[in-house]
Protein backbone atom coordinates (compact mmCIF):
# COMPACT_ATOMS: atom_id res chain seq x y z
CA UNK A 1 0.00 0.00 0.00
CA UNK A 2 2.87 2.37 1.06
CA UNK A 3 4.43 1.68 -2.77
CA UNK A 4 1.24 3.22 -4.36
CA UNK A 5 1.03 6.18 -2.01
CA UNK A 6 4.63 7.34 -3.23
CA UNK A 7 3.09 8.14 -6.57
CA UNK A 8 -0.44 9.89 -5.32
CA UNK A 9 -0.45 13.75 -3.80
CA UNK A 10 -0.55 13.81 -0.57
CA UNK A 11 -4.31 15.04 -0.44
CA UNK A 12 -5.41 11.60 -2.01
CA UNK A 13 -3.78 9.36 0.63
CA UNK A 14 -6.66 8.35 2.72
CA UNK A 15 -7.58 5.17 4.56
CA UNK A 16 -11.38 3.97 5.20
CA UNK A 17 -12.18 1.58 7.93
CA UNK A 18 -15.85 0.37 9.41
CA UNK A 19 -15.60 0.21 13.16
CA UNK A 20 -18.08 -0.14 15.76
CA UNK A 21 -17.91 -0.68 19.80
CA UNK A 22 -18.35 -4.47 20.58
CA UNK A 23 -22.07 -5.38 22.04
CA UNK A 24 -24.61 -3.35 23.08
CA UNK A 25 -24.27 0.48 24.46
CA UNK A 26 -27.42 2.23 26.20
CA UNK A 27 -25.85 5.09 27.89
CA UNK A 28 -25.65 8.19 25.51
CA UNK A 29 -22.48 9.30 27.50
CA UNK A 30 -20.60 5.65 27.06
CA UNK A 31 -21.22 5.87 22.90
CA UNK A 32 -19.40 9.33 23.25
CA UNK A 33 -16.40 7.44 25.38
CA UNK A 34 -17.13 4.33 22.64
CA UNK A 35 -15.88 6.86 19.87
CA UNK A 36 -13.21 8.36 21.72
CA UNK A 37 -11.81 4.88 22.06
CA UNK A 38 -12.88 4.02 18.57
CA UNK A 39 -10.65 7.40 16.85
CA UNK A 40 -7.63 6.75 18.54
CA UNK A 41 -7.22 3.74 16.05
CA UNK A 42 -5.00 3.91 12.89
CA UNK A 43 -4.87 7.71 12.89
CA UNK A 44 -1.03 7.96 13.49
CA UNK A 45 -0.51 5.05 11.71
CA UNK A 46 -1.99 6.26 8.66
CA UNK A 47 1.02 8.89 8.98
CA UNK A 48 2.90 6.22 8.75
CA UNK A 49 2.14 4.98 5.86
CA UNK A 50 1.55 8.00 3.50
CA UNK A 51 5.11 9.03 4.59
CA UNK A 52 5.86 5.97 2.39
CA UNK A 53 7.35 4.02 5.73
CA UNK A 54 6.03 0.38 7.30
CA UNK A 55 5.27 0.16 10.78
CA UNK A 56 8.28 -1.82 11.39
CA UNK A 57 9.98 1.36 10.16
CA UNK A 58 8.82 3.19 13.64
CA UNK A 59 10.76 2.76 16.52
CA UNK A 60 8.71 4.83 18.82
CA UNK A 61 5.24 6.32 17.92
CA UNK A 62 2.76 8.69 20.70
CA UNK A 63 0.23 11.13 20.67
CA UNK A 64 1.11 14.50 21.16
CA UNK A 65 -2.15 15.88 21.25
CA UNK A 66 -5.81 14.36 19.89
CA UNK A 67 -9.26 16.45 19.55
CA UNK A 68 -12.63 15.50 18.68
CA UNK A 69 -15.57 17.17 17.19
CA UNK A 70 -18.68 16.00 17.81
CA UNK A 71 -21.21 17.35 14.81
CA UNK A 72 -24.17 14.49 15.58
CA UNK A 73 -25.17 11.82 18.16
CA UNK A 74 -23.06 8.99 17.63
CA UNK A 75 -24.00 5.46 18.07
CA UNK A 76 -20.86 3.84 18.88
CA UNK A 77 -22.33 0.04 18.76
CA UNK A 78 -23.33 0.92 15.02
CA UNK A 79 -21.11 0.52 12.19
CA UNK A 80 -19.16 3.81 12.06
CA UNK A 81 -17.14 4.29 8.54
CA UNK A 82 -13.44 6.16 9.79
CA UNK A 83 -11.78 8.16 6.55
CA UNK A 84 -8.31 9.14 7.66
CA UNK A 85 -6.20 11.33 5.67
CA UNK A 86 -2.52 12.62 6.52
CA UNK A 87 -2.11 15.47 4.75
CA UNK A 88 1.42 15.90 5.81
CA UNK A 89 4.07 14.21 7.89
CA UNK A 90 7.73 14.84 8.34
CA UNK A 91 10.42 16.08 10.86
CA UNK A 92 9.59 12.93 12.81
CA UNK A 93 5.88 14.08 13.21
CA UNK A 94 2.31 13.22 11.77
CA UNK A 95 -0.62 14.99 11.74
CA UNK A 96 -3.73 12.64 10.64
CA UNK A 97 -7.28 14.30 10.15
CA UNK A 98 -10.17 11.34 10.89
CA UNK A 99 -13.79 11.61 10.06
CA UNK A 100 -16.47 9.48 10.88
CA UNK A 101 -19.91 8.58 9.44
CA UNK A 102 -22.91 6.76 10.23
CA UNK A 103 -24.01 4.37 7.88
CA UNK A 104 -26.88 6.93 6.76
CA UNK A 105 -23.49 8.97 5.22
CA UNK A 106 -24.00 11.55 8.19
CA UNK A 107 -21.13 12.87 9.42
CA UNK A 108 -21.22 12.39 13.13
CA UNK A 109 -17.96 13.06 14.27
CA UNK A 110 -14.05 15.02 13.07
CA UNK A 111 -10.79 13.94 14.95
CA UNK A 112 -7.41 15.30 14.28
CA UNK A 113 -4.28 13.68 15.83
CA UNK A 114 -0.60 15.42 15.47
CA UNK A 115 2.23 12.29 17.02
CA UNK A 116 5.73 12.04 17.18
CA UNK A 117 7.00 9.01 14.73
CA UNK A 118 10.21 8.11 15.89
CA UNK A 119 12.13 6.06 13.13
CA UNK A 120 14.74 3.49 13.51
CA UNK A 121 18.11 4.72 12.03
CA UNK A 122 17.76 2.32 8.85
CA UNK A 123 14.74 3.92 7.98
CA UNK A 124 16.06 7.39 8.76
CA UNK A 125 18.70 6.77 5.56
CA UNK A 126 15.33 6.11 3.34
CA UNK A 127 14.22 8.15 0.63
CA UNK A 128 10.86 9.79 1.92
CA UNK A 129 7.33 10.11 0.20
CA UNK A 130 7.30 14.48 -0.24
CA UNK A 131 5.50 16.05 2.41
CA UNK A 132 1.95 17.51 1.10
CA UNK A 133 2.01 21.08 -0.10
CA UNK A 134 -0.37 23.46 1.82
């Protein structure tokens, strides 16, 4: 996947993934936790990846900060489709947008995650996938 990304702007390298809480939720505050949980999921990793790098690239990856914007009620124990976009990494850093939609296409909920992406020094002496223009 990484391979194909080289070749796309960096505005086109998105990710989609259904997701939903396992079981049954009936507190309204729990489905808002249930998304929290759910959006911390392949954000930073999709950094990863549209830098043109493999996980096993990353020697150390955290979050250095993480907001959510809820737009709708969410219904975490409902399918829940997560687009993720990068639309730039570098300097050892990702930033990863996130948006999520019901399966009526509404969309319920924005994250955006900025991480530090540590590399191992083999992967340092790569060429890198060019950072998005803004």
């Amino acid at each position: 996947m990484a391979d194909e990304w080289k070749s796309q702007d960096a505005s086109q390298r998105r990710l989609r993934y259904w997701m939903k809480c396992d079981g049954t939720i009936s507190d309204p505050k729990a489905h808002v936790m249930g998304l929290a949980y759910l959006s911390d999921s392949h954000l930073l990793g999709t950094s990863v990846i549209a830098s043109g790098h493999r996980f096993s690239d990353v020697s150390m990856m955290v979050s250095l900060d993480h907001s959510i914007y809820f737009h709708h009620p969410v219904k975490a124990d409902e399918w829940l489709m997560h687009c993720i976009e990068s639309p730039w990494s570098g300097q050892e850093r990702g930033l990863a947008i996130g948006r999520f939609y019901n399966q009526d296409k509404v969309h319920i909920a924005t994250v955006v995650q900025e991480g530090v992406l540590r590399l191992s020094d083999k992967a340092k002496n790569k060429k890198l996938a060019q950072p998005a223009k803004l």
